[in-house]
N, C-alpha and C. Protein backbone atom coordinates (compact mmCIF):
# COMPACT_ATOMS: atom_id res chain seq x y z
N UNK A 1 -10.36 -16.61 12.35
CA UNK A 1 -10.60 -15.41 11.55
C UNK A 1 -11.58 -14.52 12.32
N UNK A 2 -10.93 -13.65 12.55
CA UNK A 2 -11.93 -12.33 13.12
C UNK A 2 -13.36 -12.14 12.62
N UNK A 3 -14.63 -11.54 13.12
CA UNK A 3 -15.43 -11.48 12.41
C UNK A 3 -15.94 -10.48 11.25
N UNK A 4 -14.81 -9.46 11.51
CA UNK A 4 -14.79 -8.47 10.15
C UNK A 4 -14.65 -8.96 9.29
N UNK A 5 -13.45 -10.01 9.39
CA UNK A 5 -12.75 -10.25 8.01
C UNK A 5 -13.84 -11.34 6.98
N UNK A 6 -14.43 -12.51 8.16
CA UNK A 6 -14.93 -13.07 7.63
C UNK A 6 -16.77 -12.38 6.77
N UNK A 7 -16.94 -11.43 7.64
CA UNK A 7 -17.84 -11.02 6.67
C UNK A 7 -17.51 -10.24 5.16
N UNK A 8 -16.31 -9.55 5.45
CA UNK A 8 -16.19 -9.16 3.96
C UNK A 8 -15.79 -10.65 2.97
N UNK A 9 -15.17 -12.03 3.77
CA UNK A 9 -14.63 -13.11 2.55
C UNK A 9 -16.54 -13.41 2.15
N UNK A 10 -17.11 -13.22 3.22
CA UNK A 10 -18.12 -14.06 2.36
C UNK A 10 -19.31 -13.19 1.26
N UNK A 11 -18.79 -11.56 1.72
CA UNK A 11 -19.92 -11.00 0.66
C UNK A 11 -19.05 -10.99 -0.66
N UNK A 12 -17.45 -11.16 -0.50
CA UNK A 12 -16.90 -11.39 -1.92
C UNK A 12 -17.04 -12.46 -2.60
N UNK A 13 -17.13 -13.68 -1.64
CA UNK A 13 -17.68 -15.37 -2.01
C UNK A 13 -19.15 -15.02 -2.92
N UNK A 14 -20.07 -13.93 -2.14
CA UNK A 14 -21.65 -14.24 -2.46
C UNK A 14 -21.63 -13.53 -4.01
N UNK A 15 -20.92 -12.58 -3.89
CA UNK A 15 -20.85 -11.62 -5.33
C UNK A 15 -20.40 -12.73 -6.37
N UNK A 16 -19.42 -13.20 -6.21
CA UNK A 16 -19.02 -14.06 -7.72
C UNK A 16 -20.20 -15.09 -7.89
N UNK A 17 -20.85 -15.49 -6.93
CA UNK A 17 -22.55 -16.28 -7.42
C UNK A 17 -23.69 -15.66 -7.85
N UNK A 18 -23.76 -14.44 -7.11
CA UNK A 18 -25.54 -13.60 -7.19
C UNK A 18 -24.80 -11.92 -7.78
N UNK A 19 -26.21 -11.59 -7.83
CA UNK A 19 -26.40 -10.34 -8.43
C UNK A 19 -25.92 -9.54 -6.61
N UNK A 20 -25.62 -8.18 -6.95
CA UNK A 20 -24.97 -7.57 -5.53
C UNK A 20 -26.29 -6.69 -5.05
N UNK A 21 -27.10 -6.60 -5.80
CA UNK A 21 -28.78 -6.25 -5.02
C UNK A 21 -29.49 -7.13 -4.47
N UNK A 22 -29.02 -8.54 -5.02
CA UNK A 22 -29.86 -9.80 -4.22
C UNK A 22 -29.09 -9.85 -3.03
N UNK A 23 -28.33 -9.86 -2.53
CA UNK A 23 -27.46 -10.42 -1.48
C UNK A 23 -28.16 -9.57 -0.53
N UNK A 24 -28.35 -10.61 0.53
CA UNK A 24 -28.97 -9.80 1.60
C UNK A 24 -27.85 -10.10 3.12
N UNK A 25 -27.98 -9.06 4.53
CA UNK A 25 -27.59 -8.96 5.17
C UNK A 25 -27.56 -10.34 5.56
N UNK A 26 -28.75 -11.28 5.72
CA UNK A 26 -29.19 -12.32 6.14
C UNK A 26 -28.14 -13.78 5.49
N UNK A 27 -27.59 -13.22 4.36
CA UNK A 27 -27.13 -14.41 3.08
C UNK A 27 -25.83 -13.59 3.70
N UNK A 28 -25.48 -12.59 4.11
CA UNK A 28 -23.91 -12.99 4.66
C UNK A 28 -23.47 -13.06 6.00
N UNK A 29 -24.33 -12.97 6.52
CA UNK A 29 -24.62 -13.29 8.30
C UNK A 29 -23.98 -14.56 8.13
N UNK A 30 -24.66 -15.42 7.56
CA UNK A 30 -25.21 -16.61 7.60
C UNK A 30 -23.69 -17.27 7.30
N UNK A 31 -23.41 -17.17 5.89
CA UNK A 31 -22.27 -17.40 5.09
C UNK A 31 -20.79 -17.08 6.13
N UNK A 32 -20.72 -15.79 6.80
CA UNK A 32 -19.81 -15.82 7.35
C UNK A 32 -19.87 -16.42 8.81
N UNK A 33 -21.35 -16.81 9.56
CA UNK A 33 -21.61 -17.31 10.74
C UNK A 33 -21.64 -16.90 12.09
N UNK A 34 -21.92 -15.28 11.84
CA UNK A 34 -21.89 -14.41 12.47
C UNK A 34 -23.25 -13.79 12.99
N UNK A 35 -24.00 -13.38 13.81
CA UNK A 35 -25.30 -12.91 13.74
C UNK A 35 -25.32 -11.48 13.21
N UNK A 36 -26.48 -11.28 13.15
CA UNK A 36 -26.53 -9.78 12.18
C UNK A 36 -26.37 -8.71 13.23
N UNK A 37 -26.73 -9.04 14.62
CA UNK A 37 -25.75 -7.99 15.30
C UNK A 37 -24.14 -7.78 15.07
N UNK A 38 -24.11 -8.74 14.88
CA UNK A 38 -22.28 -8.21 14.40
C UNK A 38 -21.92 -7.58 13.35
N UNK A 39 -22.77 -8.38 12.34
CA UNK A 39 -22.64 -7.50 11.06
C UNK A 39 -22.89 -6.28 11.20
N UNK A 40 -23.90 -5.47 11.87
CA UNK A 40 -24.24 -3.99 11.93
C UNK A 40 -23.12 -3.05 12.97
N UNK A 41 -22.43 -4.29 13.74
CA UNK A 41 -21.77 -3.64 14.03
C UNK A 41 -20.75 -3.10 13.64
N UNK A 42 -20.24 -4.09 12.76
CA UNK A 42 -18.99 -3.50 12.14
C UNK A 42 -19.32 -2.98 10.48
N UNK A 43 -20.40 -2.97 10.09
CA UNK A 43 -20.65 -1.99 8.67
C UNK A 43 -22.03 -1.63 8.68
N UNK A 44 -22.20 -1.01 7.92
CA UNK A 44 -23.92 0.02 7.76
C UNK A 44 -24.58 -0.61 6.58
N UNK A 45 -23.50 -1.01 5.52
CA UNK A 45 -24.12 -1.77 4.52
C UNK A 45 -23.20 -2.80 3.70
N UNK A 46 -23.43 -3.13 2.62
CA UNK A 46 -22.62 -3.89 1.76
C UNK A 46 -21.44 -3.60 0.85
N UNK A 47 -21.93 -1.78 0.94
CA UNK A 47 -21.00 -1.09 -0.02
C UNK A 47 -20.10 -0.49 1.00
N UNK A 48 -20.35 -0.76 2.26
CA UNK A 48 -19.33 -0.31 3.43
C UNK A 48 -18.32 -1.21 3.53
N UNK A 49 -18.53 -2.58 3.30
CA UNK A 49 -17.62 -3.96 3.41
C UNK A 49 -16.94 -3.29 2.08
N UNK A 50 -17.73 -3.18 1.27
CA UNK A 50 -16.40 -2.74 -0.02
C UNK A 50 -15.55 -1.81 0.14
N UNK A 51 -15.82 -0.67 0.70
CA UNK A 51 -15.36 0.37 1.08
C UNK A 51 -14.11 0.13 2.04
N UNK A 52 -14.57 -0.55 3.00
CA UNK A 52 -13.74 -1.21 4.02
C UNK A 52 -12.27 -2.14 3.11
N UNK A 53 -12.96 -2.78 2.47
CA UNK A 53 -11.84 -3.79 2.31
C UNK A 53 -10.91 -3.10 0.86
N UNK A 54 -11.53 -1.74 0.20
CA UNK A 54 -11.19 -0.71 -1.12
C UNK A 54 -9.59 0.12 0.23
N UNK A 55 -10.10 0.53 1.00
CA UNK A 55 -9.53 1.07 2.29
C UNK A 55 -8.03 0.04 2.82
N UNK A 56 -8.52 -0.95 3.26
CA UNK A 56 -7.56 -2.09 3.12
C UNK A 56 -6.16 -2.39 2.39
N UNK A 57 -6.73 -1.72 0.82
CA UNK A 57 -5.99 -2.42 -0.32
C UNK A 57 -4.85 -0.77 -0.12
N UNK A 58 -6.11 -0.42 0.01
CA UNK A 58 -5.07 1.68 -0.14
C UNK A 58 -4.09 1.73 0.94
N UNK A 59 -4.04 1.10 2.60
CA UNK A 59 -3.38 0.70 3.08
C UNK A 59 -1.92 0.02 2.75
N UNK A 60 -2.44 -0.42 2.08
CA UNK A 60 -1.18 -1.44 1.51
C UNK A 60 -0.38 -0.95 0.78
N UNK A 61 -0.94 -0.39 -0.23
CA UNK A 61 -0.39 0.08 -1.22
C UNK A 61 0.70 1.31 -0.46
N UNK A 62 -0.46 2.08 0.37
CA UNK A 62 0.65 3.06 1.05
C UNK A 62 2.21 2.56 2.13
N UNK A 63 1.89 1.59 2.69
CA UNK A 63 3.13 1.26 3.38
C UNK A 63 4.32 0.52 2.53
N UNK A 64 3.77 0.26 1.50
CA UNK A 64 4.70 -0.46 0.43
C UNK A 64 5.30 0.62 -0.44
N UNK A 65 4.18 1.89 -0.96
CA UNK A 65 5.20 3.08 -1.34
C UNK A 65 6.28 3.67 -0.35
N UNK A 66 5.58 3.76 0.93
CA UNK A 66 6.30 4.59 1.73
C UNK A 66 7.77 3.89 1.96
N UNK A 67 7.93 2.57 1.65
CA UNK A 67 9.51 2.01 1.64
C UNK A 67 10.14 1.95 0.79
N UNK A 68 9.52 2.22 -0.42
CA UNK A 68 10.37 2.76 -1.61
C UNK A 68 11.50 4.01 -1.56
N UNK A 69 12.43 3.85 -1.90
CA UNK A 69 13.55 4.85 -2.22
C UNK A 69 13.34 6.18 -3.35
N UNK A 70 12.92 5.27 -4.69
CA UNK A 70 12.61 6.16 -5.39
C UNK A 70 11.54 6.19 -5.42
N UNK A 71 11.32 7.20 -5.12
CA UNK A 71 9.78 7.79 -4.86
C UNK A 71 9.64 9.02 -5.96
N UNK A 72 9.40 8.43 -7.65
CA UNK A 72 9.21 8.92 -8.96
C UNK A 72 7.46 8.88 -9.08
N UNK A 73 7.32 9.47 -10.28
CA UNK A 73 5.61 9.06 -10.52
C UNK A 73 5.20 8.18 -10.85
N UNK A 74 6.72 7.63 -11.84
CA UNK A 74 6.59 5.79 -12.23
C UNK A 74 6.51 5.40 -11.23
N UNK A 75 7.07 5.19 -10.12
CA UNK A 75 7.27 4.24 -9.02
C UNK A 75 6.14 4.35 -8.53
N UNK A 76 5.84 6.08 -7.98
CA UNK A 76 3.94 5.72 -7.72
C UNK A 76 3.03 5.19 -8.05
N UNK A 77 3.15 5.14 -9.61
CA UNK A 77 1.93 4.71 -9.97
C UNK A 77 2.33 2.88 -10.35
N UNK A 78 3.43 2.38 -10.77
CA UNK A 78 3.62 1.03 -10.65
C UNK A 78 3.21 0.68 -9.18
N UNK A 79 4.07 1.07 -8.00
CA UNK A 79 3.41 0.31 -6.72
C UNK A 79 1.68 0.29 -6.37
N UNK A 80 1.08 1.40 -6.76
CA UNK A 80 -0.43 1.06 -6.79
C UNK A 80 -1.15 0.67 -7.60
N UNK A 81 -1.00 -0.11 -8.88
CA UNK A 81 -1.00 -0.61 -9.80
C UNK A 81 -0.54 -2.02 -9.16
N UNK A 82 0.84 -2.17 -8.83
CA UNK A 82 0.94 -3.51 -8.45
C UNK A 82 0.50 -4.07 -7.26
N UNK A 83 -0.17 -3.10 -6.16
CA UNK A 83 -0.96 -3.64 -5.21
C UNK A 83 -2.33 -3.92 -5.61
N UNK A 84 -2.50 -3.48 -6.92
CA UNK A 84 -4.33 -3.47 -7.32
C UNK A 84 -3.78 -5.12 -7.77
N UNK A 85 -2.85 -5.61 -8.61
CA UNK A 85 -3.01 -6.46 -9.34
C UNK A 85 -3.01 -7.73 -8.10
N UNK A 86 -2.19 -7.51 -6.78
CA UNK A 86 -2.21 -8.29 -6.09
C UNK A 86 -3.99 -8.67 -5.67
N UNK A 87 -4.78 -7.86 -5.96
CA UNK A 87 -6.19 -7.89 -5.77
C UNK A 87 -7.01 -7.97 -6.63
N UNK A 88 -6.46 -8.71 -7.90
CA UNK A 88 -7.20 -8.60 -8.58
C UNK A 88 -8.55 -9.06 -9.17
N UNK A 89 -8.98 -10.57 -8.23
CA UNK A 89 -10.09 -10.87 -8.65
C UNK A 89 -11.08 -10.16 -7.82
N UNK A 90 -10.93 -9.55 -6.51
CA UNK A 90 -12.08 -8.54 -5.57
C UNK A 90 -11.91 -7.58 -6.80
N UNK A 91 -11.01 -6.93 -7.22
CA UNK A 91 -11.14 -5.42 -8.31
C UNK A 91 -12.50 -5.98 -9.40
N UNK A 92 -12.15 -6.93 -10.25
CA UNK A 92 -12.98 -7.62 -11.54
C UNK A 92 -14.51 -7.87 -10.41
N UNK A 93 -14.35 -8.54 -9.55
CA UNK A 93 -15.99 -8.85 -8.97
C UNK A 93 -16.57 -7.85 -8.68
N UNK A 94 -15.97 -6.42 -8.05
CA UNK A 94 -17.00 -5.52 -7.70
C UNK A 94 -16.78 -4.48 -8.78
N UNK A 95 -16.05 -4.59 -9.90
CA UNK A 95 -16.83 -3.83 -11.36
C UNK A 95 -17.48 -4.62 -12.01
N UNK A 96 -17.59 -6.08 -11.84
CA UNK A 96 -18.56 -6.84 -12.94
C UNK A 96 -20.07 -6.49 -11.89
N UNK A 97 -19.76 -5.84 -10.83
CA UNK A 97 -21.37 -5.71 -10.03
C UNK A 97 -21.84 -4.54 -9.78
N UNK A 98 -20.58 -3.51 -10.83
CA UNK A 98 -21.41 -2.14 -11.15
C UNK A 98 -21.15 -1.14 -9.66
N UNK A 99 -20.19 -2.38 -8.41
CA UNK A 99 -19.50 -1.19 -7.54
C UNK A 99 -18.01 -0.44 -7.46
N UNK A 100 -17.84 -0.69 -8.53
CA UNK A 100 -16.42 0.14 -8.80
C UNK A 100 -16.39 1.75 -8.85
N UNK A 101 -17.29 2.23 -8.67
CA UNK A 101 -17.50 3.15 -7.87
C UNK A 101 -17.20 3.63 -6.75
N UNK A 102 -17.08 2.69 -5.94
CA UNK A 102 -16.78 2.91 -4.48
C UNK A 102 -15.35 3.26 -4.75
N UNK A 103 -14.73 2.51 -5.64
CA UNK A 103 -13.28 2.64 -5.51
C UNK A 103 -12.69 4.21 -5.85
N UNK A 104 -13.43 5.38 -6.20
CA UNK A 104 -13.42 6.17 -7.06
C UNK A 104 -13.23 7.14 -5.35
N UNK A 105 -14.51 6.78 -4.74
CA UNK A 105 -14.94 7.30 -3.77
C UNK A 105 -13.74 7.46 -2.41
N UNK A 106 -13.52 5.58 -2.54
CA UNK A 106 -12.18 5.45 -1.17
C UNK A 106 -11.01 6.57 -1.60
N UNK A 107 -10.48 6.78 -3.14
CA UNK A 107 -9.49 7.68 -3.65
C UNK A 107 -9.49 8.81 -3.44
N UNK A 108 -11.21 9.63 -3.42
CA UNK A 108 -11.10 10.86 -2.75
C UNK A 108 -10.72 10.83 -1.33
N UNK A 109 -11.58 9.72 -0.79
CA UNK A 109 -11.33 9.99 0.86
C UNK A 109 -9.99 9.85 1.18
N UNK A 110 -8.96 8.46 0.54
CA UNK A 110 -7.41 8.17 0.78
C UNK A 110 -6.40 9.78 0.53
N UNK A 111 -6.89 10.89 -1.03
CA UNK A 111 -5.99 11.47 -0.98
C UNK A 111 -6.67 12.53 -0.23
N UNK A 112 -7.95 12.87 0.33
CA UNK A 112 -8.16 13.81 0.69
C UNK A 112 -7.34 14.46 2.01
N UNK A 113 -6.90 13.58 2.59
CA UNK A 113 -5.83 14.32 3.78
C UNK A 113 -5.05 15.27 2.97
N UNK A 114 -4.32 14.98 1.39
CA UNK A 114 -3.58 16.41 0.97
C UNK A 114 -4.14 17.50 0.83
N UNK A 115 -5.90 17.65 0.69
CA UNK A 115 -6.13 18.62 0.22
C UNK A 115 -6.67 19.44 1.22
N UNK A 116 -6.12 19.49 2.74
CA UNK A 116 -6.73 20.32 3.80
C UNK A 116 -6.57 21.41 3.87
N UNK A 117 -4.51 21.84 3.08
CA UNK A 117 -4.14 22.94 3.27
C UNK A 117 -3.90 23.14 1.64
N UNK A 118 -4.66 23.27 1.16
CA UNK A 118 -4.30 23.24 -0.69
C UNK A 118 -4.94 24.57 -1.11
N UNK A 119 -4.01 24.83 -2.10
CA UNK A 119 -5.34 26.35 -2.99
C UNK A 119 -6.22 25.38 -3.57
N UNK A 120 -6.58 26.36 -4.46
CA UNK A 120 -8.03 26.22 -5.41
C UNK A 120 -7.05 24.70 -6.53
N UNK A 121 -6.62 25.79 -6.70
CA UNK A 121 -5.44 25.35 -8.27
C UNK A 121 -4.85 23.47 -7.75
N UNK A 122 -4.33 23.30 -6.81
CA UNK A 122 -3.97 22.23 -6.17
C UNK A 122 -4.86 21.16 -5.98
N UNK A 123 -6.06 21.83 -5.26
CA UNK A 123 -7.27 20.91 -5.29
C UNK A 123 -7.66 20.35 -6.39
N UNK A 124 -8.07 21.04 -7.70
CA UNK A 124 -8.48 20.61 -8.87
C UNK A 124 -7.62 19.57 -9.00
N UNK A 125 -5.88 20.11 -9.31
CA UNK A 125 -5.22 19.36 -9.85
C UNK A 125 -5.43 17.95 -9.45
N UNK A 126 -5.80 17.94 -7.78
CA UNK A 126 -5.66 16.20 -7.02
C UNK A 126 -7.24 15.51 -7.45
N UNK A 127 -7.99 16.04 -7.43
CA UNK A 127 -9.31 15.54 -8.06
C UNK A 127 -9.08 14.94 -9.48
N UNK A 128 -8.25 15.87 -10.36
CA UNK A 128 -8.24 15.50 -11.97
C UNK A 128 -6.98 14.37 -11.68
N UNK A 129 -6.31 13.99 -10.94
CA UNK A 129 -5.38 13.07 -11.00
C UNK A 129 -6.34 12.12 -10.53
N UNK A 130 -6.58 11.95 -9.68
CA UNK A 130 -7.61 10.83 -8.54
C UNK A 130 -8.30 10.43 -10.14
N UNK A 131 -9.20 11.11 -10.95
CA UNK A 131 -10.16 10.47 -11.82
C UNK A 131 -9.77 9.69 -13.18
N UNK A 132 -8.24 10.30 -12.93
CA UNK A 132 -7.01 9.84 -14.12
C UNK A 132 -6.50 8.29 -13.63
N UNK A 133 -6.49 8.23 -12.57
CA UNK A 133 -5.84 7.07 -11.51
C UNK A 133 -7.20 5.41 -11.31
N UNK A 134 -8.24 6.51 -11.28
CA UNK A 134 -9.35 6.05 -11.00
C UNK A 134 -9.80 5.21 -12.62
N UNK A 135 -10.09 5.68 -13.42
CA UNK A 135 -10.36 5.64 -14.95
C UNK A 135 -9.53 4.46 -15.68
N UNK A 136 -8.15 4.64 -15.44
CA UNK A 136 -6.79 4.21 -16.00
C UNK A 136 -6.79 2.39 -15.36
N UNK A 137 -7.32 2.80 -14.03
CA UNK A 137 -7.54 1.52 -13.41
C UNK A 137 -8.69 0.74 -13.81
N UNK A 138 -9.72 1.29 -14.42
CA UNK A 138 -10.93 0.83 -14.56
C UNK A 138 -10.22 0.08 -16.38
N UNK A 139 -10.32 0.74 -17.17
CA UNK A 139 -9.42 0.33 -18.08
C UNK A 139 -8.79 -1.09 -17.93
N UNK A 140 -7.93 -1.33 -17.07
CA UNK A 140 -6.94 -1.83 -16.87
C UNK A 140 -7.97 -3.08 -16.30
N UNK A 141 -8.65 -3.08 -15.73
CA UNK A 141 -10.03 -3.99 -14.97
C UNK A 141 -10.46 -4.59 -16.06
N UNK A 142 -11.07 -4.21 -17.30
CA UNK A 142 -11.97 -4.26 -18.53
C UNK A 142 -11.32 -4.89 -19.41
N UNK A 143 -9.75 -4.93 -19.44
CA UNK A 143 -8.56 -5.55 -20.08
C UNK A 143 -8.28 -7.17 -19.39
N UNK A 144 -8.90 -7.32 -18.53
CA UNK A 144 -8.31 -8.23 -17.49
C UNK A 144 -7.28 -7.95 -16.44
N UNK A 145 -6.50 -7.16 -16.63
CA UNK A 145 -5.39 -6.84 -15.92
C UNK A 145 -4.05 -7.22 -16.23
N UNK A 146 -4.09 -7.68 -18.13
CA UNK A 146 -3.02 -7.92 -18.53
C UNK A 146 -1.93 -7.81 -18.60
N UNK A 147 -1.82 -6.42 -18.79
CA UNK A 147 -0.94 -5.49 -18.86
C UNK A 147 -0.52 -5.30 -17.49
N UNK A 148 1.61 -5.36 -17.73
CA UNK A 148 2.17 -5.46 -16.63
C UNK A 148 2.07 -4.14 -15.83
N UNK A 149 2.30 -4.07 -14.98
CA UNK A 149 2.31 -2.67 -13.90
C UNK A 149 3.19 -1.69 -14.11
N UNK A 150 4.71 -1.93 -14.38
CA UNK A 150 5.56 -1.77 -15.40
C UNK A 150 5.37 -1.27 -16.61
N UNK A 151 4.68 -1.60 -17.85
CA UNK A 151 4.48 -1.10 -18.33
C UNK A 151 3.62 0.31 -18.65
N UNK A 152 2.40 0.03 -18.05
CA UNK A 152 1.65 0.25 -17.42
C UNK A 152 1.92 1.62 -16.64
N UNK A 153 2.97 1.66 -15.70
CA UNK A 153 3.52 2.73 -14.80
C UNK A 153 4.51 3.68 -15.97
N UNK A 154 5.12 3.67 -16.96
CA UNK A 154 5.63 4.46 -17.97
C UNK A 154 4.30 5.01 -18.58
N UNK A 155 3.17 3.98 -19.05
CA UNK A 155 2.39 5.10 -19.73
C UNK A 155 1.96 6.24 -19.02
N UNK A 156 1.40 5.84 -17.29
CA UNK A 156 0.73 6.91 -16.92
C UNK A 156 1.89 7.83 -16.50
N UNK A 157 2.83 7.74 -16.45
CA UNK A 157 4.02 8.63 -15.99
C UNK A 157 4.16 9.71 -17.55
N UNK A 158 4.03 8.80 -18.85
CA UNK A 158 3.80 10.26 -19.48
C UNK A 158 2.76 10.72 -20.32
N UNK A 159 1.57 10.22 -19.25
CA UNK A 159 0.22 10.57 -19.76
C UNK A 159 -0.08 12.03 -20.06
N UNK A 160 0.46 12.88 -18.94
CA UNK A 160 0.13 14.52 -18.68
C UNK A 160 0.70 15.07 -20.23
N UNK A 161 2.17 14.64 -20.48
CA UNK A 161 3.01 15.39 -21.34
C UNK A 161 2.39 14.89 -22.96
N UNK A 162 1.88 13.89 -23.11
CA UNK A 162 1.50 13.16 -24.13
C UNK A 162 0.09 13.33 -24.53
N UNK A 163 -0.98 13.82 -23.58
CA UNK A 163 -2.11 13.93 -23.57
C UNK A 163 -2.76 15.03 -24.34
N UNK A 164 -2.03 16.11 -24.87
CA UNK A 164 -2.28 17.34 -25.05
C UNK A 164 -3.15 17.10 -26.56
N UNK A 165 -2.33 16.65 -27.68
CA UNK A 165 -2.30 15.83 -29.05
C UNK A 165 -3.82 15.76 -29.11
N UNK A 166 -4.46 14.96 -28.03
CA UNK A 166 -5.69 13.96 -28.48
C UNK A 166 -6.93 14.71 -27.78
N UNK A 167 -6.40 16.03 -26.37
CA UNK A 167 -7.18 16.38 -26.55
C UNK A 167 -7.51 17.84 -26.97
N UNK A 168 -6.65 18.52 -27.58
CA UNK A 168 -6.68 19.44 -28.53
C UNK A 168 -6.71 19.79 -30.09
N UNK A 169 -6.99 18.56 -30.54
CA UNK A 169 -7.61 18.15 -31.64
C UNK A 169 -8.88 17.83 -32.09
C-alpha cells in the first residue's frame, strides 16, 4: 500500500476511536508507519486527507456517470448517491466528527470547472443545486443511509417541481 493511501486508512481507523481534534499528526504517522516527513508531504493537514479521499469518492462517482447512457437527473443523482452509499461508513465517521463540511467544500471545487464560462443566473443556479445535493446527502447520513438510492434519486429528481408548496407557504 502506497503511503498516501495508508495515511488516509489510518486517520479514518483513528476517527472511529478519538475525537478528530485529538488526533495528532504524530498518532497517524505512527498508525500508518510512515514518518511525518511523508505525511507533510503528501497533505497540509487532516482535513486535507479528508478532502483528498471526499475528491477520491467524486472521482468515482464521475467515471461511473460518465458510462451511463441515460444521462437523466434521476440517473445523476442515483449514481452519486450510489457511489456515496458505496462509502458509507467514511461519509457517517467524518459527520459524526463535525467534518462533513469538507464535503460541501470538495462539491464546490468538483462542480466548479462548470462555472468558468457561466452568467450570473447559472452560477447561482449551480451553487443552489451543490447545497441541495450537499444537504439531501447530509439527511440521508443522519438516516443511516437507509433509504435506497433509487428511491432516493426520484425524490430529488422532483424536488425543484414539488418544492414550491412548502416554500411558499
Amino acid at each position: 500500500m502506497k503511503s498516501k493511501a495508508k495515511i488516509v486508512k489510518s486517520l479514518i481507523e483513528l476517527m472511529e476511536t478519538h475525537e478528530f481534534e485529538e488526533i495528532t499528526v504524530k498518532d497517524i504517522s505512527e498508525l500508518a508507519e510512515v514518518n511525518r516527513s511523508t505525511y507533510y508531504r503528501n497533505f497540509k493537514s487532516k482535513e486535507d486527507i479528508i478532502k483528498y479521499k471526499l475528491e477520491s469518492i467524486m472521482d468515482e462517482y464521475m467515471d461511473e456517470f460518465e458510462s451511463k447512457t441515460d444521462k437523466t437527473k434521476e440517473t445523476y443523482i442515483r449514481t452519486i448517491l450510489e457511489t456515496f452509499l458505496k462509502h458509507k461508513e467514511f461519509l457517517k465517521i467524518i459527520h459524526n466528527q463535525n467534518q462533513s463540511y469538507i464535503l460541501q467544500k470538495v462539491l464546490v471545487n468538483y462542480f466548479g470547472d462548470v462555472l468558468k464560462d457561466t452568467s450570473k443566473k447559472e452560477r447561482y443556479q449551480v451553487y443552489y443545486h451543490i447545497g441541495g445535493i450537499y444537504n439531501f446527502t447530509i439527511c440521508w447520513i443522519e438516516n443511516d443511509m437507509k433509504d435506497q438510492p433509487e428511491c432516493l434519486a426520484k425524490i430529488g429528481a422532483d424536488i425543484t417541481s414539488n418544492i414550491e408548496p412548502y416554500l411558499l407557504n
